[in-house]
C-alpha atoms as a PDB file:
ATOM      1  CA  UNK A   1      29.212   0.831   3.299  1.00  0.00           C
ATOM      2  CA  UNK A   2      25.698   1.264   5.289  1.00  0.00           C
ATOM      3  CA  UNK A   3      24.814  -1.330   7.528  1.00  0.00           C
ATOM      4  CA  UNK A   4      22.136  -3.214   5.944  1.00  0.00           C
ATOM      5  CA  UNK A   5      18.555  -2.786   7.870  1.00  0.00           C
ATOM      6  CA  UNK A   6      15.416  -4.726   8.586  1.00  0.00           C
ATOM      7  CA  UNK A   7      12.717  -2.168   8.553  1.00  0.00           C
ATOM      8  CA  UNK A   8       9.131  -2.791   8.951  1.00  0.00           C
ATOM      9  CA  UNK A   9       6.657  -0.036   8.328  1.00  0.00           C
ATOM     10  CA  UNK A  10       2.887  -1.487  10.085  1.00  0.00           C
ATOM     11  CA  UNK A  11       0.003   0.749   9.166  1.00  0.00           C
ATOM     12  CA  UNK A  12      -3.946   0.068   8.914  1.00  0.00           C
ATOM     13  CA  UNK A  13      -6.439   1.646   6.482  1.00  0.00           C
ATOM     14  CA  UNK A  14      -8.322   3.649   8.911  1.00  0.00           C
ATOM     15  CA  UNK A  15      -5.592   5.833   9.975  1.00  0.00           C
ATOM     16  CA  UNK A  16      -4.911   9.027   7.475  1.00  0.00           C
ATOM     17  CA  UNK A  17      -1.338   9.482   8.723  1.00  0.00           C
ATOM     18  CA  UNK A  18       0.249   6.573   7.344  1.00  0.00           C
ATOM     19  CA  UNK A  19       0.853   7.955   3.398  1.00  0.00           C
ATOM     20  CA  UNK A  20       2.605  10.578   4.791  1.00  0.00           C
ATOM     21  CA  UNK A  21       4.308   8.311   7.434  1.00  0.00           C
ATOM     22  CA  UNK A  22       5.246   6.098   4.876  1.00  0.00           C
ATOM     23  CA  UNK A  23       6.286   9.195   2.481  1.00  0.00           C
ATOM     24  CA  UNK A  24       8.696  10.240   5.409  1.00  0.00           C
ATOM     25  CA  UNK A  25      10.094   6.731   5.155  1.00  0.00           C
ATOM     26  CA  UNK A  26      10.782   6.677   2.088  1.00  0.00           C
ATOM     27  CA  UNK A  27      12.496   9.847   1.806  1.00  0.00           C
ATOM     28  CA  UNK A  28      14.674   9.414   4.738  1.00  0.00           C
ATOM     29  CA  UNK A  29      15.929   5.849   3.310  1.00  0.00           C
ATOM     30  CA  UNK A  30      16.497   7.520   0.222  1.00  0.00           C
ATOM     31  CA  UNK A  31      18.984   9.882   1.690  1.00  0.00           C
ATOM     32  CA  UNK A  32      20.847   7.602   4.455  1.00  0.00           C
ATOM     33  CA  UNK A  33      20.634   4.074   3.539  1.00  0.00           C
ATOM     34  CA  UNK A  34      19.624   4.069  -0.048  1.00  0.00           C
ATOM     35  CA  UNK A  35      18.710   0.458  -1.820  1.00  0.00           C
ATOM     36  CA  UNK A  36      17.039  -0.498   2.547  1.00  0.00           C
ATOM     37  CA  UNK A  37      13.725  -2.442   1.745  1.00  0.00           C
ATOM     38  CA  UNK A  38      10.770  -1.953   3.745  1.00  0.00           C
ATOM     39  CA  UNK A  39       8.536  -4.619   4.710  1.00  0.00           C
ATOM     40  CA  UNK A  40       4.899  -3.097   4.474  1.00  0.00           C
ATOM     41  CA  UNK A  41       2.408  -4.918   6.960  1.00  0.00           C
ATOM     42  CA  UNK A  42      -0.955  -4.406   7.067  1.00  0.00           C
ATOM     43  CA  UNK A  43      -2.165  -4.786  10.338  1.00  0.00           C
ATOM     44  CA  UNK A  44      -6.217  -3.711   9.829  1.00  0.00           C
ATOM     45  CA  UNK A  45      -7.194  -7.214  10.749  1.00  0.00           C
ATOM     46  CA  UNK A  46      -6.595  -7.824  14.267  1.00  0.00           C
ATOM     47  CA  UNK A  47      -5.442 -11.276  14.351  1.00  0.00           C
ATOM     48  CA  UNK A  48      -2.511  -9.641  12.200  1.00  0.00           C
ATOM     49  CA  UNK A  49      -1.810  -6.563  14.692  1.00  0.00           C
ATOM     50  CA  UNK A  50      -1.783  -9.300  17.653  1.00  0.00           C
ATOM     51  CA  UNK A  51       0.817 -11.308  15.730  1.00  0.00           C
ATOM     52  CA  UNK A  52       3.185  -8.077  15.015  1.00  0.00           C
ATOM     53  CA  UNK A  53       2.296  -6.644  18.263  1.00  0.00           C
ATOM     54  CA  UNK A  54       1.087  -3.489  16.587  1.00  0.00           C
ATOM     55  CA  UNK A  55       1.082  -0.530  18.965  1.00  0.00           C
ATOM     56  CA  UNK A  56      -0.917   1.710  16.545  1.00  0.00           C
ATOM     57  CA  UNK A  57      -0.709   3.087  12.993  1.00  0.00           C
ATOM     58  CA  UNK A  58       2.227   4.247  11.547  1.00  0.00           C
ATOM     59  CA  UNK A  59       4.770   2.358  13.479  1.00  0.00           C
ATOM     60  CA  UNK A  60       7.935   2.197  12.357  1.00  0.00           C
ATOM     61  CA  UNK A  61      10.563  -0.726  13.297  1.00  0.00           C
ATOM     62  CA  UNK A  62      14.463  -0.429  12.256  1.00  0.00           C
ATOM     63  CA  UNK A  63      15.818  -4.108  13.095  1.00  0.00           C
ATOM     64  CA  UNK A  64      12.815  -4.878  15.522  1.00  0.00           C
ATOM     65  CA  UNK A  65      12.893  -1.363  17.584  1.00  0.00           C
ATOM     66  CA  UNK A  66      10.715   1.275  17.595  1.00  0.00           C
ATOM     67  CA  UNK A  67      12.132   4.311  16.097  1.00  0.00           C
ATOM     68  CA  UNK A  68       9.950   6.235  18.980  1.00  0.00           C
ATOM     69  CA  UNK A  69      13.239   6.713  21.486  1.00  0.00           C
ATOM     70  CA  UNK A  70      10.491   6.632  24.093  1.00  0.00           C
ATOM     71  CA  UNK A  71       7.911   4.018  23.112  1.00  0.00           C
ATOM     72  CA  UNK A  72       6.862   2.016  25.545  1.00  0.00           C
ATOM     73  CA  UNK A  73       4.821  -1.392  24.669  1.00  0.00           C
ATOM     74  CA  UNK A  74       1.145  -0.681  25.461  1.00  0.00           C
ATOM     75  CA  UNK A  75       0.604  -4.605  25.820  1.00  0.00           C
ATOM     76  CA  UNK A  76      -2.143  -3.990  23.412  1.00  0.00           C
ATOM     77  CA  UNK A  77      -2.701  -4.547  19.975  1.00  0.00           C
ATOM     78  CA  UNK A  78      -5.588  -3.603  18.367  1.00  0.00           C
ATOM     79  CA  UNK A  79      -6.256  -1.759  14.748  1.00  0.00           C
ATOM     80  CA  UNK A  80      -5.771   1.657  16.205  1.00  0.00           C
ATOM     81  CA  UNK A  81      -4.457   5.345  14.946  1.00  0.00           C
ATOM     82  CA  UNK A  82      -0.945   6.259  17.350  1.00  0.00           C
ATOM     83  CA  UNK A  83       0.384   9.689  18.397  1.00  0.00           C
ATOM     84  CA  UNK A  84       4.133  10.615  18.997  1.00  0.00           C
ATOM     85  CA  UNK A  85       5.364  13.125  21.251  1.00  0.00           C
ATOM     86  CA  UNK A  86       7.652  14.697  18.985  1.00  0.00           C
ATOM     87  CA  UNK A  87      10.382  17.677  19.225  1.00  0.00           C
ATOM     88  CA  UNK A  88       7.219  20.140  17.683  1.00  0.00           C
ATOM     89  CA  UNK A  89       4.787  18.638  19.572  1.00  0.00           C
ATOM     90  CA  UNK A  90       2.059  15.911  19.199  1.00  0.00           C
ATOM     91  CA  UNK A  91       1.927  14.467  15.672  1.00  0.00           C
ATOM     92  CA  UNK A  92       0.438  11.887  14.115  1.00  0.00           C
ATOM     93  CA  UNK A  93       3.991  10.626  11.957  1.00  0.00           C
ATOM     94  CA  UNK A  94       7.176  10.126  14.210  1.00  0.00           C
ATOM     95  CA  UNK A  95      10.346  12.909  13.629  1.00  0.00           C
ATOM     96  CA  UNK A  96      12.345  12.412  11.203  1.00  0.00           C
ATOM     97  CA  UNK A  97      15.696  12.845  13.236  1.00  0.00           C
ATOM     98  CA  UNK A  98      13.978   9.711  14.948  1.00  0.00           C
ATOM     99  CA  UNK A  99      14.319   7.512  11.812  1.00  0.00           C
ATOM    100  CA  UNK A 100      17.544   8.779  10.609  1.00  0.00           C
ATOM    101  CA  UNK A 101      19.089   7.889  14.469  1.00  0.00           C
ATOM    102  CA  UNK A 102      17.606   3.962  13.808  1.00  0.00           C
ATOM    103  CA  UNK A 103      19.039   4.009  10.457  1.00  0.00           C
ATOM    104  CA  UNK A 104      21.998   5.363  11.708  1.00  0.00           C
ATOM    105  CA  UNK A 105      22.516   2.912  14.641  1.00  0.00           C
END
């Protein structure tokens, strides 16, 4: 049996890259640790992003980490688009093989 998860998926609504952040989500709980809810926060108004200290839109948290094996906390939290560094360069979702590894763990 899976370990059960906590995951968090924080977006905003001026950022384009959450859908298909969130799509990614979706399909990669689908096919490692089916039945895993996801707690959708909207973190557009900024008293919200202080209060989940929101690093930028998507974020992704498995059990309260990052699934970003090198975020660091910007200290920060404002509405805001984020980049990852990925394995195929900059992108504006985080790699897949990033989420599976949190799910995994």
């Amino acid at each position: 049996m899976p370990p059960h998860h906590v995951v968090d998926f924080l977006w905003f609504d001026d950022c384009p890259n959450h859908a298909a952040a969130r799509a990614l989500l979706g399909d990669v709980i689908a096919a490692i640790a089916p039945g895993t809810l996801i707690r959708d926060i909207d973190a557009t108004d900024p008293d919200v992003a202080r209060e989940v200290r929101f690093p930028g839109s998507p974020t992704i948290r498995v059990d309260g980490r990052d699934v970003d094996p090198g975020f660091v906390d910007p200290g920060e939290y404002t509405p805001r688009c984020r980049v990852f560094w990925t394995p195929d360069g900059l992108r504006g979702v985080p790699a897949r093989e990033w989420i599976e590894a949190a799910l995994r763990g």
